[in-house]
Protein backbone atom coordinates (compact mmCIF):
# COMPACT_ATOMS: atom_id res chain seq x y z
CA UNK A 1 0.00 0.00 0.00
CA UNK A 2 1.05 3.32 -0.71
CA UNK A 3 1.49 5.79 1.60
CA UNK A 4 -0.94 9.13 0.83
CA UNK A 5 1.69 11.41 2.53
CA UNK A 6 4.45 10.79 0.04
CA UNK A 7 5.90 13.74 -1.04
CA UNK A 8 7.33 12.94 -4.72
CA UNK A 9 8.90 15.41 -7.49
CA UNK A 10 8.86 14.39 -10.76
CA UNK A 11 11.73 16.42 -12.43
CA UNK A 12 10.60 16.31 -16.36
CA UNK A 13 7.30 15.74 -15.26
CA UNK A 14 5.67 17.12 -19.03
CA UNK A 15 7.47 15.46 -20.76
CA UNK A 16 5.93 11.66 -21.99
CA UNK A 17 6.96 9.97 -19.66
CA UNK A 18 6.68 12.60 -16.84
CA UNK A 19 3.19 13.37 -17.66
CA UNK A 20 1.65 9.90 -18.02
CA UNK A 21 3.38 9.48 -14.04
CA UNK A 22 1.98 12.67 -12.73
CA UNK A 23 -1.49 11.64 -13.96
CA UNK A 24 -0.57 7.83 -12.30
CA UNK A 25 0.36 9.62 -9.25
CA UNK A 26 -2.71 11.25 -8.58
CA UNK A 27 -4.60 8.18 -9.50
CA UNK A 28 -2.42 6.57 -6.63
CA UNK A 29 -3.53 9.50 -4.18
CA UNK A 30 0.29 10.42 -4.04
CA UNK A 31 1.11 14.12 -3.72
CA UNK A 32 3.17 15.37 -6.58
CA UNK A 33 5.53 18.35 -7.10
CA UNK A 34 5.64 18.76 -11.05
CA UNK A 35 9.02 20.42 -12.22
CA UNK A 36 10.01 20.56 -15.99
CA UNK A 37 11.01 23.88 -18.21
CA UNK A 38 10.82 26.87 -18.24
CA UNK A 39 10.19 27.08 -14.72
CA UNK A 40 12.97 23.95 -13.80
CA UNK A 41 16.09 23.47 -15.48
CA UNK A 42 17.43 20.40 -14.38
CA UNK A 43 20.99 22.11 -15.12
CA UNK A 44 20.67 24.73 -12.84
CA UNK A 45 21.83 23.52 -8.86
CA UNK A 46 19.59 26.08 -7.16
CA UNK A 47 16.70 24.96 -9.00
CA UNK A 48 18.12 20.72 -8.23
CA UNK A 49 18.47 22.23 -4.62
CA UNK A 50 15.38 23.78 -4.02
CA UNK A 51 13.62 20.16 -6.11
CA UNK A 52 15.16 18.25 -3.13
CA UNK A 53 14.21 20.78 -0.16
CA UNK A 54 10.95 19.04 1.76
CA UNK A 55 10.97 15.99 -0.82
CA UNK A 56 10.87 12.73 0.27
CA UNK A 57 10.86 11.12 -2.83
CA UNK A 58 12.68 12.50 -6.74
CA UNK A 59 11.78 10.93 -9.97
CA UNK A 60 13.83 12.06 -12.58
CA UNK A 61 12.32 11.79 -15.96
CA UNK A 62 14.37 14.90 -17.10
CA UNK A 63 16.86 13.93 -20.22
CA UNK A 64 18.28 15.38 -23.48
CA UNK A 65 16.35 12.94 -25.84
CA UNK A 66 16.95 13.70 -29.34
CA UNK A 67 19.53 10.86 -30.04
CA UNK A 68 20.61 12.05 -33.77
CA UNK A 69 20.65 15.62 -32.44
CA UNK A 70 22.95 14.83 -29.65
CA UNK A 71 25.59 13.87 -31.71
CA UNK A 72 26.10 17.83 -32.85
CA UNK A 73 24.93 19.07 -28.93
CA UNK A 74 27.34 16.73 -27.02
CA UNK A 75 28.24 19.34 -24.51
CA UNK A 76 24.64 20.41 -24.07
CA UNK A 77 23.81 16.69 -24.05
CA UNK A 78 26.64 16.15 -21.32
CA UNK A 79 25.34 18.47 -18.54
CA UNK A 80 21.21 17.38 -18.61
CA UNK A 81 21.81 13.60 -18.83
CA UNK A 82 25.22 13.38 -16.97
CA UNK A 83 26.38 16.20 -14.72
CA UNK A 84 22.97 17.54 -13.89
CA UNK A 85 22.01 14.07 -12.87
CA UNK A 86 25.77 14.29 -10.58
CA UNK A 87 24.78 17.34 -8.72
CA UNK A 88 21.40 15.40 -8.21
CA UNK A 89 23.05 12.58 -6.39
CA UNK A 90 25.46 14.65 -4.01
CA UNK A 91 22.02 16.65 -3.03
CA UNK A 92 20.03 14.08 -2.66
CA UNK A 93 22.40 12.18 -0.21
CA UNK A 94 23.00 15.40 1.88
CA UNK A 95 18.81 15.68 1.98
CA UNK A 96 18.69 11.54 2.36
CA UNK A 97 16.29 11.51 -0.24
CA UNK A 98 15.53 8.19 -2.14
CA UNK A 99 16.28 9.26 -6.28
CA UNK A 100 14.76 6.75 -8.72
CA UNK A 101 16.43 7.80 -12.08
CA UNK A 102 15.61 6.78 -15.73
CA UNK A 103 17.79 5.65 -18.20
CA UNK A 104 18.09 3.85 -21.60
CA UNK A 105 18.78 0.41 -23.35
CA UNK A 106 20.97 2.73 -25.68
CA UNK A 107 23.96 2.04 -22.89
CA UNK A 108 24.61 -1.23 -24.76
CA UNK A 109 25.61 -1.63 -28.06
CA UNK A 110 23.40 -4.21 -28.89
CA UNK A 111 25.51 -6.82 -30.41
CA UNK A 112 24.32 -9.42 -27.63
CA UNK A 113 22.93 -12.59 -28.69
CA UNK A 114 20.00 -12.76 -25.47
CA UNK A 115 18.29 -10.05 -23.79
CA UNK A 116 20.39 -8.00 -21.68
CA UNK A 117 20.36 -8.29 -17.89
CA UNK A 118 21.41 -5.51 -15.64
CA UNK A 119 24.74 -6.79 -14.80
CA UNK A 120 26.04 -6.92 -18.68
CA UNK A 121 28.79 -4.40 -19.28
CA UNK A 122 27.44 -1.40 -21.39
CA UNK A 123 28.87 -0.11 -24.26
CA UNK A 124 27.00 2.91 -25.68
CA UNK A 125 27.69 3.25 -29.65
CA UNK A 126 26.11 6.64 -29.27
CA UNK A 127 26.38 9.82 -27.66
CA UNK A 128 23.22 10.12 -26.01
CA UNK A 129 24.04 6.41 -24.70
CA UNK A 130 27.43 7.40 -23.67
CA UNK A 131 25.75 10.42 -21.67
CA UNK A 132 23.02 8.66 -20.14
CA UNK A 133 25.84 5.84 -18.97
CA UNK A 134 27.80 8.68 -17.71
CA UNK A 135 24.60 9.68 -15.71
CA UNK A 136 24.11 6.43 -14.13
CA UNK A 137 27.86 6.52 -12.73
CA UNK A 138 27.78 9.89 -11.28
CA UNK A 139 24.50 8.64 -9.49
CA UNK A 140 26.35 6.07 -8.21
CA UNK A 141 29.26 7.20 -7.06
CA UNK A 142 27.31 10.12 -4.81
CA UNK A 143 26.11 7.63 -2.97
CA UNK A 144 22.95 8.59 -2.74
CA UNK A 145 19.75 6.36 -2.08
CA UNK A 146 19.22 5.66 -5.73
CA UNK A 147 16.79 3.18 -7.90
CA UNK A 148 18.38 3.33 -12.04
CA UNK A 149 15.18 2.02 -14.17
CA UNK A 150 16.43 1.58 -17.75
CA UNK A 151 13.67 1.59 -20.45
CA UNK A 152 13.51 1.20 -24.24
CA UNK A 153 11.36 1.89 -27.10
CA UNK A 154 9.24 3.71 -25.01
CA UNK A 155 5.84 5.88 -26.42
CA UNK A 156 3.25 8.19 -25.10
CA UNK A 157 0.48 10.37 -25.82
CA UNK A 158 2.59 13.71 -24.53
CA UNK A 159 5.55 13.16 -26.90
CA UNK A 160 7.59 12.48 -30.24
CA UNK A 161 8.16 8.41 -30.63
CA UNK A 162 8.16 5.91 -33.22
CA UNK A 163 4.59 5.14 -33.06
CA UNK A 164 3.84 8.86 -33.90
CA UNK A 165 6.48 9.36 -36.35
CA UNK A 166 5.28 6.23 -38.59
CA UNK A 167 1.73 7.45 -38.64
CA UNK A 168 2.74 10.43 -39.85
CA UNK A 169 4.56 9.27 -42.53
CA UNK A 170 2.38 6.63 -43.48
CA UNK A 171 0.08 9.82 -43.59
CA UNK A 172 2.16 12.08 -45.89
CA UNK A 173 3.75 9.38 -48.07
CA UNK A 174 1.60 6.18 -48.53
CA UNK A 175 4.59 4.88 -48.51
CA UNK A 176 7.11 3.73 -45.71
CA UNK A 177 10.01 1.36 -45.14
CA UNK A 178 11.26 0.40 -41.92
CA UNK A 179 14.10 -1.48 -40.33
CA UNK A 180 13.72 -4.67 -39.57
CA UNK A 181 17.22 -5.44 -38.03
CA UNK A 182 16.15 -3.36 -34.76
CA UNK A 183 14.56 -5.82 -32.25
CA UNK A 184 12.65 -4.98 -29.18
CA UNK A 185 9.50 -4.35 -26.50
CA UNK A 186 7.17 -1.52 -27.75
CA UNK A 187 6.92 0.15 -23.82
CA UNK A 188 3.90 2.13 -23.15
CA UNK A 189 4.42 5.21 -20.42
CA UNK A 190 1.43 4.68 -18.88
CA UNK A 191 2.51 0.96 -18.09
CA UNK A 192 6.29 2.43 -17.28
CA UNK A 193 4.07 5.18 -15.12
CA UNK A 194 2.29 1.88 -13.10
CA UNK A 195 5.48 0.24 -12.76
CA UNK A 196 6.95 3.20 -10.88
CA UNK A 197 3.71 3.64 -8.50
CA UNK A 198 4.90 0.22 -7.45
CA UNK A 199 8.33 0.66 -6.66
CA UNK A 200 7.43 4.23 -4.63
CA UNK A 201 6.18 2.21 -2.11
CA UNK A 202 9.33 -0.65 -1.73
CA UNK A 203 12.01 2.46 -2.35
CA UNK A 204 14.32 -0.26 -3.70
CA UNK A 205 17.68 0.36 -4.70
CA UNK A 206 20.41 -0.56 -7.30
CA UNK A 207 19.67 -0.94 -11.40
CA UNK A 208 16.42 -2.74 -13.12
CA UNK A 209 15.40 -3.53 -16.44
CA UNK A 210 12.04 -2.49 -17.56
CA UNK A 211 9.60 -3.29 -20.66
CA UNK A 212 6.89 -4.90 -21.99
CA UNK A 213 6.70 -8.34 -22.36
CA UNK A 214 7.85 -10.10 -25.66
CA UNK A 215 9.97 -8.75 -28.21
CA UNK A 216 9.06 -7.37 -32.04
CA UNK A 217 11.27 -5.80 -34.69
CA UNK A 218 10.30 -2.12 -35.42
CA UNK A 219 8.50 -3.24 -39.36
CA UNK A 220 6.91 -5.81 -37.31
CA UNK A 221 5.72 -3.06 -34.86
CA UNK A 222 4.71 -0.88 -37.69
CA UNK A 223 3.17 -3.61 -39.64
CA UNK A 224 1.25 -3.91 -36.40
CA UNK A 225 0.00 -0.40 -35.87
CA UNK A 226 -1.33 -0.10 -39.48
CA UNK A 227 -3.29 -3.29 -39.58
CA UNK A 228 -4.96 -1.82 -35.98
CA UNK A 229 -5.51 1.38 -38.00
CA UNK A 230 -6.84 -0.05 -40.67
CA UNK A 231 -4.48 1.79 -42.22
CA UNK A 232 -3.65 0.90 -46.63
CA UNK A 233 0.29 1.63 -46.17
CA UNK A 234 2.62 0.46 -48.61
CA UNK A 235 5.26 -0.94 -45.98
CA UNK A 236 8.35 -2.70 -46.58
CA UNK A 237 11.59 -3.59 -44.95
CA UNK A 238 15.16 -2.80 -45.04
CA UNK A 239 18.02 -2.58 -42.97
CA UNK A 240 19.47 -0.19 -40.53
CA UNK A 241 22.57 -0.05 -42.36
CA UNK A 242 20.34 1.45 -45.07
CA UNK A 243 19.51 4.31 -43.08
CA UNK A 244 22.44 7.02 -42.98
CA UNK A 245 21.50 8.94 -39.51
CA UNK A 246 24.09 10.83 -37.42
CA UNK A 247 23.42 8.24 -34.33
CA UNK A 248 24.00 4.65 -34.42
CA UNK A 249 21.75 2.61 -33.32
CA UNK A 250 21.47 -0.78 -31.47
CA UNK A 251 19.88 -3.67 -33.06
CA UNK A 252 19.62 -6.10 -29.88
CA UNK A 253 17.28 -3.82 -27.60
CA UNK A 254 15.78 -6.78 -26.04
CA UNK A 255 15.67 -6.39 -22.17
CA UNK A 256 15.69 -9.44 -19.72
CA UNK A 257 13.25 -8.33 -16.60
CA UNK A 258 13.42 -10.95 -14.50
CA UNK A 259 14.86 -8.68 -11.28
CA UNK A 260 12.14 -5.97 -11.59
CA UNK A 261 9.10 -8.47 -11.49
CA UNK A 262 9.60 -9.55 -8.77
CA UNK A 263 8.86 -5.94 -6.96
CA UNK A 264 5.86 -5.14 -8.92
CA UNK A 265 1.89 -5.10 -8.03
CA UNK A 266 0.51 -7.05 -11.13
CA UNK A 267 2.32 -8.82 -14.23
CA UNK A 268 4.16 -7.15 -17.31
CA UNK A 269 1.92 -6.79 -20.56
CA UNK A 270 2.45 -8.57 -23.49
CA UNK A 271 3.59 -5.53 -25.74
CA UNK A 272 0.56 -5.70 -27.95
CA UNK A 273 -2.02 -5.08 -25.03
CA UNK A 274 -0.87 -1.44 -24.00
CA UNK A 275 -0.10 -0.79 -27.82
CA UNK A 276 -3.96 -1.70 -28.74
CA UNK A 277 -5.29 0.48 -26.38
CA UNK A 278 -2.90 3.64 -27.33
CA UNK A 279 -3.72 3.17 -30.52
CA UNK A 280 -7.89 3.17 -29.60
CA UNK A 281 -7.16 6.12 -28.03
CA UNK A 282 -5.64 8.27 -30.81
């Protein structure tokens, strides 16, 4: 049972992630503290300071995202998924705050054979994975109370994903290839958002994988959210290599979450369930 007298920031909390959680949260009956830009810069150690001031509890959804963008921002990159999340840590111990922080598959380079388990030496290929890796150490090392959820192939209703990107060009072209090298778990927010309700309660710490259940290649994915549109798309496959993008991607994405079920209130999805119903919804 969750306690109604948490006190819980959500640091990014409009973003897609952060706002599918704050609307969780209230669902929950937990009190939230919403933070995100203009008014919080996650960069800025008075506004981190005043974040952990009277908080029990900081959920830090707040990231530099754009992974092909990255690669010509590295500094900028740097200080909101690495340094910022540094000065978090130190804080947060001082304040003996609990600090459940989210991070990426895109710390591995996906050339594993099996779906990776939290222990498996990353290897970003990437700069956004190489700053969200460099995040996850500087949490560490402050020794704060920390929980490090990594996620993949995540998509919400309050932000830019692959689901809405393919509609969109399904919608301006008719016409749309897609890799099918990439493999997977489509990961809705709101079941990511669920998730987290259930660890607020346990506070556990260390690292855990989290997505849905099953895995899918991105055409395969695609293929599936036209035929649930009803959608006449020509689609067809190719390979990443036939994409020329500024980021490299992994192909193995596949996520082993053996560690994390074990803490939650009810089973993970199959990723078609959550998909479905997003895709009802649009």
């Amino acid at each position: 049972m969750i306690s109604n007298d948490a006190n819980i920031a959500i640091l990014g909390g409009r973003g897609m992630l952060g706002s599918d959680l704050a609307l969780a949260c209230e669902l929950h009956g937990l009190k939230t503290n919403v933070l995100d830009l203009p008014g919080f810069d996650i960069t800025n150690t008075d506004h981190l300071q005043q974040a952990v001031n009277n908080t029990q509890i900081i959920i830090n959804c707040a990231a530099y995202t754009n992974v092909d963008k990255a690669e010509s921002e590295p500094d900028l990159t740097y200080q909101v998924n690495a340094e910022a999340v540094g000065h978090l840590g130190v804080l947060a111990r001082e304040a003996d705050v609990w600090v459940l922080h989210i991070s990426t598959d895109f710390v591995f380079d996906g050339k594993s054979d099996r779906p990776y388990v939290e222990t498996d030496p990353p290897n970003p290929i990437n700069t956004y994975g190489a700053s969200k890796l460099a995040g996850e150490k500087l949490l560490v090392e402050s020794r704060c109370r920390y929980c490090i959820m990594r996620l993949e192939w995540t998509y919400g209703s309050h932000g830019n994903n692959f689901v809405s990107k393919v509609i969109r060009r399904a919608r301006a072209a008719k016409s749309v290839k897609v890799v099918d090298d990439q493999i997977g778990s489509p990961t809705a927010t709101t079941e990511v958002a669920k998730a987290i309700c259930s660890l607020v309660s346990k506070k556990p710490e260390g690292m855990f994988h989290f997505a849905s259940d099953g895995y899918v290649s991105r055409f395969e994915m695609a293929k599936f959210v036209f035929e649930k549109l009803s959608m006449s798309v020509d689609l067809t496959s190719c390979k990443t290599s036939d994409f020329a993008s500024p980021a490299t991607r992994p192909l193995n994405s596949r996520f082993d979450c053996s560690r994390i079920k074990a803490l939650l209130d009810e089973p993970i999805k199959p990723w078609q369930q959550p998909l479905e119903q997003f895709l009802e919804q649009l």
